[in-house]
C-alpha atoms as a PDB file:
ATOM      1  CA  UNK A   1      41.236  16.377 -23.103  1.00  0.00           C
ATOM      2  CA  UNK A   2      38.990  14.926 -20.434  1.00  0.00           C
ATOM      3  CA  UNK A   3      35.123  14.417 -20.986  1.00  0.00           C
ATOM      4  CA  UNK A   4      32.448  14.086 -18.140  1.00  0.00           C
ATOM      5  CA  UNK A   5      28.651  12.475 -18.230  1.00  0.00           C
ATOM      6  CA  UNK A   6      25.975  15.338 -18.497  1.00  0.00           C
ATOM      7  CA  UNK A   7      24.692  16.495 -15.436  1.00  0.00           C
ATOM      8  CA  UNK A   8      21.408  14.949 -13.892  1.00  0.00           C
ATOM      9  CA  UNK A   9      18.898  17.109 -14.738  1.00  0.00           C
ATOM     10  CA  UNK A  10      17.032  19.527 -11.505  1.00  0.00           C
ATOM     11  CA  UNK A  11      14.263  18.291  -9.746  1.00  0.00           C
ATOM     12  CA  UNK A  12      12.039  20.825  -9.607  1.00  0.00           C
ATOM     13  CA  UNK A  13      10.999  21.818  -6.120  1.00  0.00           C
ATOM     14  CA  UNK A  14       7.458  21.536  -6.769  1.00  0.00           C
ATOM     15  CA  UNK A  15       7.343  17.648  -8.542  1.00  0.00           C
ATOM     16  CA  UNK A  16       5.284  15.722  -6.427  1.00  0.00           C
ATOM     17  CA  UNK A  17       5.462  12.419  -4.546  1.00  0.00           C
ATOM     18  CA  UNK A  18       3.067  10.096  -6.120  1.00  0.00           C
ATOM     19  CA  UNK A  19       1.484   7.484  -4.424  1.00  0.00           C
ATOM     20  CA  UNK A  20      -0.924   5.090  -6.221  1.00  0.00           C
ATOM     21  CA  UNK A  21      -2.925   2.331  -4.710  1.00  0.00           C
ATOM     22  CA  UNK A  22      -6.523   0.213  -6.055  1.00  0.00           C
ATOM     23  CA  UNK A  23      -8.671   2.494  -3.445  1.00  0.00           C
ATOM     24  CA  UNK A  24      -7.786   4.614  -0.161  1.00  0.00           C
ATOM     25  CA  UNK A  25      -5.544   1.594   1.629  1.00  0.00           C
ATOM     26  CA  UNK A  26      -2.627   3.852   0.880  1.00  0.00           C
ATOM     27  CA  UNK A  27      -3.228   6.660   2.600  1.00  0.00           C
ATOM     28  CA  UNK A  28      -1.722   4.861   5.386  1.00  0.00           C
ATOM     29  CA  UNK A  29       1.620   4.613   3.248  1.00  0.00           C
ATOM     30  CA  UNK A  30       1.020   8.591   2.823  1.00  0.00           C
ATOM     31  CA  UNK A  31       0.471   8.949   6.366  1.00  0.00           C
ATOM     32  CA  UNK A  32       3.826   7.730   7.553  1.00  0.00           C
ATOM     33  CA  UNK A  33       5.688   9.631   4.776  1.00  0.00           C
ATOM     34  CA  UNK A  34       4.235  13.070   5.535  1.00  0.00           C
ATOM     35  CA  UNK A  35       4.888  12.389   9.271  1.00  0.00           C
ATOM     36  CA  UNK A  36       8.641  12.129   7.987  1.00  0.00           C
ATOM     37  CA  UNK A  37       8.300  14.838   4.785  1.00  0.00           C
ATOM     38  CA  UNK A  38       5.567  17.369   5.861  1.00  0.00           C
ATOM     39  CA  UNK A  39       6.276  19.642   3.396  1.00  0.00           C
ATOM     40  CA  UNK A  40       6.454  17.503   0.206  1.00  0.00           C
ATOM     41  CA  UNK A  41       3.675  18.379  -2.403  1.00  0.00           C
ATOM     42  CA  UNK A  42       1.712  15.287  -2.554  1.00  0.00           C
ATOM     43  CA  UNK A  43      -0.447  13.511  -5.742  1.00  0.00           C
ATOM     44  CA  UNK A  44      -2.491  10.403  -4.376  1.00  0.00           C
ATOM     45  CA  UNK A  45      -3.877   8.358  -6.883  1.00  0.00           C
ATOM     46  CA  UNK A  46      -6.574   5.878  -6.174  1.00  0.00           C
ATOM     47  CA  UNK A  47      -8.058   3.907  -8.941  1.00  0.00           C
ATOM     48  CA  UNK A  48     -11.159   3.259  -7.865  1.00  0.00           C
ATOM     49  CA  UNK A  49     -12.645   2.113 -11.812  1.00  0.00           C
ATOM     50  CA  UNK A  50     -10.398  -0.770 -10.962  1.00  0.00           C
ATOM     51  CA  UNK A  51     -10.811  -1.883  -7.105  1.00  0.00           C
ATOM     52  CA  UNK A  52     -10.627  -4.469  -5.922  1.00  0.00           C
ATOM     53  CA  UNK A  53      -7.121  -5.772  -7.447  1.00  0.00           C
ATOM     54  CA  UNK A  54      -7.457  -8.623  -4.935  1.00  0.00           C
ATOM     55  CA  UNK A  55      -9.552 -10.219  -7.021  1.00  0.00           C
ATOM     56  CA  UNK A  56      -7.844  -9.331 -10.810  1.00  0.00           C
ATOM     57  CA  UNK A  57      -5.544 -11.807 -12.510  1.00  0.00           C
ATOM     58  CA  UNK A  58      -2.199 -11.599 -12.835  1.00  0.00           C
ATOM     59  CA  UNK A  59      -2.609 -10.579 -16.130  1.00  0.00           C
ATOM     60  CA  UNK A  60      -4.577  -7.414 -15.692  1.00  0.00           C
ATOM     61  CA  UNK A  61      -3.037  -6.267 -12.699  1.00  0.00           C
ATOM     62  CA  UNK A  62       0.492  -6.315 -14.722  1.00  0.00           C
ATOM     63  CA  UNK A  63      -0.927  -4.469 -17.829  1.00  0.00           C
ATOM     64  CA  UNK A  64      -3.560  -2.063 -16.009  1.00  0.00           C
ATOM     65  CA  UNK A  65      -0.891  -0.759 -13.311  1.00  0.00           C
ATOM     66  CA  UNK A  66       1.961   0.399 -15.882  1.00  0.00           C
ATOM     67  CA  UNK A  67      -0.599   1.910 -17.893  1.00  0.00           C
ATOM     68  CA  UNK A  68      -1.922   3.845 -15.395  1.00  0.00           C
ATOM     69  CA  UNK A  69       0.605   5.181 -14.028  1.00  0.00           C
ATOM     70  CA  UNK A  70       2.532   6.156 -17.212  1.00  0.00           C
ATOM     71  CA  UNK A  71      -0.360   8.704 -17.722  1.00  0.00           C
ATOM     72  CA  UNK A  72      -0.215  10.153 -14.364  1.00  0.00           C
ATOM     73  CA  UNK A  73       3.318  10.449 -14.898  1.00  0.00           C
ATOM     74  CA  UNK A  74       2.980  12.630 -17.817  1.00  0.00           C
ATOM     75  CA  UNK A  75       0.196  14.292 -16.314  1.00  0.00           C
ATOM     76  CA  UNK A  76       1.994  15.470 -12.895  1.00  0.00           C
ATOM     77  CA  UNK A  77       5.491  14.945 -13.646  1.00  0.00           C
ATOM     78  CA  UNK A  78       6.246  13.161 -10.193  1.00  0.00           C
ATOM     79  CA  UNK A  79       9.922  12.765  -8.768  1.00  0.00           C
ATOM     80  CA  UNK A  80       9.191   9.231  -7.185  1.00  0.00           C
ATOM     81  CA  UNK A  81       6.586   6.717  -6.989  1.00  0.00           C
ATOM     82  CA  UNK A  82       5.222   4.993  -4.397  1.00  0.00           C
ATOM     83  CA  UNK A  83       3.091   1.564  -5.614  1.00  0.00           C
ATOM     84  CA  UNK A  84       1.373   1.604  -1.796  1.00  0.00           C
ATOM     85  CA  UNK A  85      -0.373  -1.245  -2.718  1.00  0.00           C
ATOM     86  CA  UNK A  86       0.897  -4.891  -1.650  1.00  0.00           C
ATOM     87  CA  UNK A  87      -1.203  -6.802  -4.765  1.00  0.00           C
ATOM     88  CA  UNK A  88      -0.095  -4.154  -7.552  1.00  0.00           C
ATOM     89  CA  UNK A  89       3.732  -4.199  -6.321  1.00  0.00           C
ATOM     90  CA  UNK A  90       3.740  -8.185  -5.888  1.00  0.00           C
ATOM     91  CA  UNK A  91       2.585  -8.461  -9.515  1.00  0.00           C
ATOM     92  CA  UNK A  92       3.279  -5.201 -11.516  1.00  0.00           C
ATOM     93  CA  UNK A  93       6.659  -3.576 -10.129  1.00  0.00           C
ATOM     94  CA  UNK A  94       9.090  -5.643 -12.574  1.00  0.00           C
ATOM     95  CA  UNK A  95       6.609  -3.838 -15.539  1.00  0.00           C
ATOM     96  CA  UNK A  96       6.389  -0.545 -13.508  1.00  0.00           C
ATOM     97  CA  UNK A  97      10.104  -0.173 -13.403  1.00  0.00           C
ATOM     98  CA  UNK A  98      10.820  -0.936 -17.198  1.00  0.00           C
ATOM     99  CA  UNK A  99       8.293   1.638 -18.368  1.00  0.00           C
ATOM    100  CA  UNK A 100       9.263   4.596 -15.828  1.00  0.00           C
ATOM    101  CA  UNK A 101      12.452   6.035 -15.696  1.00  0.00           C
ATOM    102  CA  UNK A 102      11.977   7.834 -12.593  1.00  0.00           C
ATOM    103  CA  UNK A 103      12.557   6.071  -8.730  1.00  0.00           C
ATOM    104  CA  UNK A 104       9.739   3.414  -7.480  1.00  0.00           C
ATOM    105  CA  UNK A 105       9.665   2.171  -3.853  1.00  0.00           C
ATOM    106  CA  UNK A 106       6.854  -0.722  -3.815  1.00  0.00           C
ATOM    107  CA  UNK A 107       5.226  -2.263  -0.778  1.00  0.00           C
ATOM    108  CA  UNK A 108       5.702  -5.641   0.189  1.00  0.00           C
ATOM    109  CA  UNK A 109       4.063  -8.244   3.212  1.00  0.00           C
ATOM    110  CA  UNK A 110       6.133  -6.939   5.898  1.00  0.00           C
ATOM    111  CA  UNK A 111       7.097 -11.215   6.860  1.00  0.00           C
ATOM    112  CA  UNK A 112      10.552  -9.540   7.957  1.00  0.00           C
ATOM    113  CA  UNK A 113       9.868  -7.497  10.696  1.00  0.00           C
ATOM    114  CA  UNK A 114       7.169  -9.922  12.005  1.00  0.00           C
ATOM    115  CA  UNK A 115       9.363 -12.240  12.080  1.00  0.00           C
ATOM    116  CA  UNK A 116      11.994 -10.040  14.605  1.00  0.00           C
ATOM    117  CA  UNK A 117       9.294  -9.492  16.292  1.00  0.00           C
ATOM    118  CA  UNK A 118       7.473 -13.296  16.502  1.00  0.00           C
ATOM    119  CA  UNK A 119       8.448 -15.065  19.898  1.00  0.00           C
ATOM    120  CA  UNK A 120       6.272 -18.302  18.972  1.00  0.00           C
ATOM    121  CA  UNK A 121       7.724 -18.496  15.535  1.00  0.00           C
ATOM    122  CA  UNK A 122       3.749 -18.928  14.134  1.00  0.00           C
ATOM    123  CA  UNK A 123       3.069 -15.678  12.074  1.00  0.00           C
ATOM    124  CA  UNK A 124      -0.527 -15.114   9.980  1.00  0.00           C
ATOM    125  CA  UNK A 125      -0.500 -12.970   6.823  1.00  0.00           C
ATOM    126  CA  UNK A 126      -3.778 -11.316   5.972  1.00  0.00           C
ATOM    127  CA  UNK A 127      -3.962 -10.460   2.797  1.00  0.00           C
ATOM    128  CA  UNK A 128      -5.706 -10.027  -0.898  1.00  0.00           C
ATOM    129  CA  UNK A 129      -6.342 -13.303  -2.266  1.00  0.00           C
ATOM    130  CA  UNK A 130      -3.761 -12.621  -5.355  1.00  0.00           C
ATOM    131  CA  UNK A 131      -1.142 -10.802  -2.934  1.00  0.00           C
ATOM    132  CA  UNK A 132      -1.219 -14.067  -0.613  1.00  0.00           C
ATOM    133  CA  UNK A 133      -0.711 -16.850  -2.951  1.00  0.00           C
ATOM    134  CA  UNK A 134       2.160 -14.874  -4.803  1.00  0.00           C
ATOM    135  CA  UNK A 135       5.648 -16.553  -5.092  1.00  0.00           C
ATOM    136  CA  UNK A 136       7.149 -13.413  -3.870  1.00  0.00           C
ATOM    137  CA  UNK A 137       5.301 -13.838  -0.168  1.00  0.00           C
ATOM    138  CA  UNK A 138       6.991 -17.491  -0.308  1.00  0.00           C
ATOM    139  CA  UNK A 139      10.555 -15.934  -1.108  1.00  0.00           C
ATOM    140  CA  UNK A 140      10.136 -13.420   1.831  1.00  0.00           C
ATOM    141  CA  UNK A 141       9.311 -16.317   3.901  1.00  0.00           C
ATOM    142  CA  UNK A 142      11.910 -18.394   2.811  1.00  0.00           C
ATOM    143  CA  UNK A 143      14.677 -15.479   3.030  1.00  0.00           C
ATOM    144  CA  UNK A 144      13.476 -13.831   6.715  1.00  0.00           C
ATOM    145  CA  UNK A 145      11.526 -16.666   8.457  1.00  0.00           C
ATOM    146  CA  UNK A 146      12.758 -20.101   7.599  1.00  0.00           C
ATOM    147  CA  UNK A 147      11.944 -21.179  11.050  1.00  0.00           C
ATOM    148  CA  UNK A 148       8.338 -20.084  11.494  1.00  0.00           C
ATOM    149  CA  UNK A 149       5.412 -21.507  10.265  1.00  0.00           C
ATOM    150  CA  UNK A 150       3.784 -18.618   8.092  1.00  0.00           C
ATOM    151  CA  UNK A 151      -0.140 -19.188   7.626  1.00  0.00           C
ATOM    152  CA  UNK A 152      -1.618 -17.206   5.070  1.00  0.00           C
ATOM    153  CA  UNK A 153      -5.774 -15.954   4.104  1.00  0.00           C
ATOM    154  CA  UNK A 154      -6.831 -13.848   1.800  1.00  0.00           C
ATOM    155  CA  UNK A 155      -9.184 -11.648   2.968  1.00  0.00           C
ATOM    156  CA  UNK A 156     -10.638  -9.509   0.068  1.00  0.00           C
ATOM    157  CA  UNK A 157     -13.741  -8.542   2.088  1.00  0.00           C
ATOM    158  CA  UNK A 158     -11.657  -6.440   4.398  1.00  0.00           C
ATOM    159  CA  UNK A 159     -10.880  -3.829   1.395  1.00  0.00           C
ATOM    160  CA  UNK A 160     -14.155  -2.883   0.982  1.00  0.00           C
ATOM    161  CA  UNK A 161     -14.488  -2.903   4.801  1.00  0.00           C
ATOM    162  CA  UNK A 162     -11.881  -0.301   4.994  1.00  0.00           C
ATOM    163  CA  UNK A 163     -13.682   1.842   1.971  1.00  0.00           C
ATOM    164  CA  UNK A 164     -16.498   1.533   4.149  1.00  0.00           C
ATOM    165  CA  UNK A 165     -15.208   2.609   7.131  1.00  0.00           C
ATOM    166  CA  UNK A 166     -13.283   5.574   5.194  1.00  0.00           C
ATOM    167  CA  UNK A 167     -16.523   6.820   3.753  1.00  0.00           C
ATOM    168  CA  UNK A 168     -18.280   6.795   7.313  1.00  0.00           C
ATOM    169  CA  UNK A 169     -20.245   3.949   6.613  1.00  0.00           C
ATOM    170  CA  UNK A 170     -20.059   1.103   9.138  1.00  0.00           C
ATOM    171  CA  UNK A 171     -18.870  -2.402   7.398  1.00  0.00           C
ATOM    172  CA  UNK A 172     -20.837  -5.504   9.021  1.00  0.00           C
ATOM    173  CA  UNK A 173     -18.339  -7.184  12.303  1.00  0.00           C
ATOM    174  CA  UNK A 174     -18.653 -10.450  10.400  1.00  0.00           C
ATOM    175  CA  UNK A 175     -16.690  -9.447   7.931  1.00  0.00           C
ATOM    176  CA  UNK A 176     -13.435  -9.178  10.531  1.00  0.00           C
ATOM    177  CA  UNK A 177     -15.071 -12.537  11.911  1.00  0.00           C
ATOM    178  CA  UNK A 178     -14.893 -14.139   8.703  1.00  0.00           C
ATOM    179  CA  UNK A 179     -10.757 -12.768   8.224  1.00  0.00           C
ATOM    180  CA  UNK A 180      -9.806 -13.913  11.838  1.00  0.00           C
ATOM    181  CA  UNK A 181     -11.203 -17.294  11.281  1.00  0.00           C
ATOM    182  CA  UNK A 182      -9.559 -17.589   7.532  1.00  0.00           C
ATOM    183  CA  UNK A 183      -6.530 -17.877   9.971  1.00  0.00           C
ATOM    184  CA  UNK A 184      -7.133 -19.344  12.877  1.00  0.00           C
ATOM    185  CA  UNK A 185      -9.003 -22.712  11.439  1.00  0.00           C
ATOM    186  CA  UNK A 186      -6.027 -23.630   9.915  1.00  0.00           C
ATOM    187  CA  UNK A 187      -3.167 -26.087  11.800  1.00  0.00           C
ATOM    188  CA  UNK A 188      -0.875 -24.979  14.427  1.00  0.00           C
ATOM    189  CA  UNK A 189      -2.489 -21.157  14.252  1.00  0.00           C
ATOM    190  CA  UNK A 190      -3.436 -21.089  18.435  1.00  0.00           C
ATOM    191  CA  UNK A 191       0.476 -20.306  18.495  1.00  0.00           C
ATOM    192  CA  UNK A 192      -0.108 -17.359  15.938  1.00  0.00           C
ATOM    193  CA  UNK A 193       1.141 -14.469  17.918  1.00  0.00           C
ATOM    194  CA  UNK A 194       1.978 -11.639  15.590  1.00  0.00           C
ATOM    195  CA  UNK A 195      -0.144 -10.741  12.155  1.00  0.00           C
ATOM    196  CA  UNK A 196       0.992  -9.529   8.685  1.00  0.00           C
ATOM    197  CA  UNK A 197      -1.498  -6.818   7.005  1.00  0.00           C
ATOM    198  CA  UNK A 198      -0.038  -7.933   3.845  1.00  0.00           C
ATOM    199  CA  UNK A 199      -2.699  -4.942   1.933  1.00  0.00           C
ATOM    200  CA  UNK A 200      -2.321  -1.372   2.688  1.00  0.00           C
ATOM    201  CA  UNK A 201      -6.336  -1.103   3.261  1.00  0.00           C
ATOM    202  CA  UNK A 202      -6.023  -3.551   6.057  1.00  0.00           C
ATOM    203  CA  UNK A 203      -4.202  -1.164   8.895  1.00  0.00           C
ATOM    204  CA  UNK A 204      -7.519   0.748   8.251  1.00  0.00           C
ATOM    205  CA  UNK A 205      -9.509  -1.925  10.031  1.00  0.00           C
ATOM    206  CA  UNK A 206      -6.747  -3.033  12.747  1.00  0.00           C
ATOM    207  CA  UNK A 207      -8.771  -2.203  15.658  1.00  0.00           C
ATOM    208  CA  UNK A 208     -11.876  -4.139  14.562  1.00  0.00           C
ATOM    209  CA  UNK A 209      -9.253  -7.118  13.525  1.00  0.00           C
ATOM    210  CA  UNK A 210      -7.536  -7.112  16.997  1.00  0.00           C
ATOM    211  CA  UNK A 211     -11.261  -7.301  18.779  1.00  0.00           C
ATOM    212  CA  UNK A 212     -12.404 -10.410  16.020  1.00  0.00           C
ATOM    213  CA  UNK A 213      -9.084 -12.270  17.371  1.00  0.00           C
ATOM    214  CA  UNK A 214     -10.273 -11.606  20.994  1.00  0.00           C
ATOM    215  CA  UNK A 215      -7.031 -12.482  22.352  1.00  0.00           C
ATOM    216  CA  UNK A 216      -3.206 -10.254  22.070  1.00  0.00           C
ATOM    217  CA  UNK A 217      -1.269 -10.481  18.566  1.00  0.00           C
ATOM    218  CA  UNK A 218       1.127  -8.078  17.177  1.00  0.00           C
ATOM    219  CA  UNK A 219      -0.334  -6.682  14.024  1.00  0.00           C
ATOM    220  CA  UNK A 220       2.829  -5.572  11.104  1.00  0.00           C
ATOM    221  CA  UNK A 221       2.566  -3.631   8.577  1.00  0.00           C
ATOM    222  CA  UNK A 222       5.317  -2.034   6.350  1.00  0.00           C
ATOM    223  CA  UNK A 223       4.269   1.788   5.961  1.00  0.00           C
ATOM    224  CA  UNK A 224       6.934   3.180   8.295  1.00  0.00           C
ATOM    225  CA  UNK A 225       9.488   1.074   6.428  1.00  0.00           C
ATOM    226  CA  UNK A 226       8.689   2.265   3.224  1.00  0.00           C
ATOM    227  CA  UNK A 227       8.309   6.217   4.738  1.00  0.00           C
ATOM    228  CA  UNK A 228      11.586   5.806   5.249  1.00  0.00           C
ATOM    229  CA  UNK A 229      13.243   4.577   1.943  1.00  0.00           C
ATOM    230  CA  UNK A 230      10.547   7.267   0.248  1.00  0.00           C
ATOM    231  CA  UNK A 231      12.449   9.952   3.279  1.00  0.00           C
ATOM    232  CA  UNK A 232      16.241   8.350   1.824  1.00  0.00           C
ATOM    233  CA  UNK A 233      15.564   8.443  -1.816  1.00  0.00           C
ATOM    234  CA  UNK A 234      14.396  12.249  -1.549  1.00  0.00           C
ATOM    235  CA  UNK A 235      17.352  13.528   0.565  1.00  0.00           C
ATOM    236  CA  UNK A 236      18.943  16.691  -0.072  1.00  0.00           C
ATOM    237  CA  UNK A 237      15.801  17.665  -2.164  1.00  0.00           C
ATOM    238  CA  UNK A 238      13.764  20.819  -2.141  1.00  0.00           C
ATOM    239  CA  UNK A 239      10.183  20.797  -1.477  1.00  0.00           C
ATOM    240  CA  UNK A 240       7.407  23.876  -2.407  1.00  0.00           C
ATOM    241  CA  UNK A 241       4.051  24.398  -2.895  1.00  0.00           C
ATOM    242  CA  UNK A 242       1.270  22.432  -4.437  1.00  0.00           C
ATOM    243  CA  UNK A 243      -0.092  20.530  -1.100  1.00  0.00           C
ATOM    244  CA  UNK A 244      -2.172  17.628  -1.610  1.00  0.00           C
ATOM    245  CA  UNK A 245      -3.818  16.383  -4.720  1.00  0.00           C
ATOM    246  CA  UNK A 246      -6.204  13.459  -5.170  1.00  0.00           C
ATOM    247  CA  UNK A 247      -7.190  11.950  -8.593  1.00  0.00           C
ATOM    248  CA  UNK A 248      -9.165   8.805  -9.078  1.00  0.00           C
ATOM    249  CA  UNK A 249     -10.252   6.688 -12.023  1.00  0.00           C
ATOM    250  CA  UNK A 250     -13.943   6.836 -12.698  1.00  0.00           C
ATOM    251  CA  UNK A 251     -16.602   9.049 -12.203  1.00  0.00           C
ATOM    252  CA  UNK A 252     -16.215  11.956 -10.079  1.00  0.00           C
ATOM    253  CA  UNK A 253     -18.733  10.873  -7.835  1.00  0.00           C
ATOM    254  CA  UNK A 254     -17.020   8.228  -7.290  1.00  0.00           C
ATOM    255  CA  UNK A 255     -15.149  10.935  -4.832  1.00  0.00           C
ATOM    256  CA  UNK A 256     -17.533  12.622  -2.841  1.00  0.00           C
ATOM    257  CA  UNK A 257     -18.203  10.142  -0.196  1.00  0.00           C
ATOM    258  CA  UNK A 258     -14.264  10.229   0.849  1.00  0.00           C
ATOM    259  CA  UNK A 259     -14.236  13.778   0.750  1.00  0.00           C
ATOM    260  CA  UNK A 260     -14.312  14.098   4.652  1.00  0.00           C
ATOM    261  CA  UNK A 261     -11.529  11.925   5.606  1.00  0.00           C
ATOM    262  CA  UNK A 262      -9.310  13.775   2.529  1.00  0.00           C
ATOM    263  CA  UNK A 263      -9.893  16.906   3.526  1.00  0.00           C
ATOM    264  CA  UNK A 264      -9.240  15.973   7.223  1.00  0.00           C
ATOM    265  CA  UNK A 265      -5.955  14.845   5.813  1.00  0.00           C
ATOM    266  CA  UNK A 266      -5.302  18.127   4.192  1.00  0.00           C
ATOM    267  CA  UNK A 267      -6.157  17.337   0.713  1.00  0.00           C
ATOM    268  CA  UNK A 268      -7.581  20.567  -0.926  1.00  0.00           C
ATOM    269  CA  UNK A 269      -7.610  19.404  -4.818  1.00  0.00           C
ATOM    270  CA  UNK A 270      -9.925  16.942  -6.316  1.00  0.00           C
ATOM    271  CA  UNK A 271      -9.638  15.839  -9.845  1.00  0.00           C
ATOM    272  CA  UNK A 272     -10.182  12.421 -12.402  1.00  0.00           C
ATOM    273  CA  UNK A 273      -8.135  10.397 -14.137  1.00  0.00           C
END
């Protein structure tokens, strides 16, 4: 008599891809992934009661993340998660993937592919002030770039620069000023010749970034990357209905001003968390 392991349960066609990030910085995570899975129903997250994480403890981040996200789990019954945010997946993913029984991709300073891509071997990483000084961005360095110099800033101000700019409001060119010179004060950095946007917001505000440095760098980030483990996780599964869904902690104000750029994205539902 033989015996055999229960099947895995179906996913149903219509379980959505989650993606969760402080704010809006994710979208560009969502971006890539619908360029390679148009048709998957979508739930984006954005916990705006919360933002900035950049400036949160350790602490908080790694009990406010798992906690959030175990409610929108039971809420919208996802088939994967996506954590598109570099300072809640540096911190929170060990926590994340204890509670949640279900796939999570995180994102993570993309120090690799800068570092195929760096000719001078100098590489800056722009990033939250928590994601930046995380032993996790010294392990990536250490494990993909042991021969380049890695110079790191956090940048908070460039989040809310990006929610600015996302709600059609025009953030102050000092701010990118500010960022650019974080890096570029510090020893060796005239050699810097590609950039890390080690935050998911920061790709928002690349083109302001690239005129603040005033001279060519290569700007990295890792959305495409992750698109594609998101893309290789999900193969062979159906996708229907549902579109795109956006929840947010807080008020539901709190929405409104984004409301353009959603629905420009093809977001149709608008709820609270």
């Amino acid at each position: 008599m033989t015996s055999s392991l229960p099947a895995e349960p179906a996913i149903a066609a219509d379980a959505p891809l989650l993606f969760f990030d402080s704010g809006v910085g994710g979208l560009t995570v969502l971006d890539a992934a619908r360029a390679l899975l148009p048709d998957a129903p979508i739930v984006y997250a954005a916990d705006f009661a919360g933002l900035p994480y950049g400036e949160k403890s350790e602490a908080e981040i790694a009990a406010r993340v798992p906690a959030l996200l175990g409610r929108l789990v039971e809420r919208y019954r996802p088939r994967l998660i996506t954590i598109a945010c570099n300072t809640a997946s540096t911190i929170a993913l060990p926590q994340v993937r204890a509670a949640l029984d279900l796939p999570i991709v995180g994102t993570v300073p993309a120090i690799k592919p800068a570092s195929e891509q760096s000719r001078s071997r100098v590489i800056g990483v722009l990033g939250t002030e928590a994601t930046v000084r995380q032993p996790y961005v010294t392990n990536l360095a250490r494990e993909f770039a042991s021969d380049a110099t890695i110079l790191r800033f956090g940048a908070p101000e460039l989040v809310r620069a990006a929610e600015m700019k996302l709600r059609g409001e025009v953030p102050d060119p000092a701010i990118f000023d500010r960022a650019v010179a974080g890096l570029v004060s510090q020893e060796r950095a005239l050699a810097i010749d590609t950039v890390v946007l080690a935050c998911t917001h920061f790709p928002l505000v690349q083109d302001e970034l690239a005129r603040a440095f005033g001279r060519p760098v290569t700007f990295v980030h890792g959305a495409e990357g992750i698109a594609r483990r998101i893309a290789y996780l999900t193969r062979g599964q159906s996708f229907v209905g549902n579109g795109l869904r956006f929840v947010a902690s807080g008020p539901a104000g709190d929405i409104v001003p984004y409301k353009p750029v959603l629905e420009a994205r093809g977001f149709t539902s608008f709820d609270t968390l």
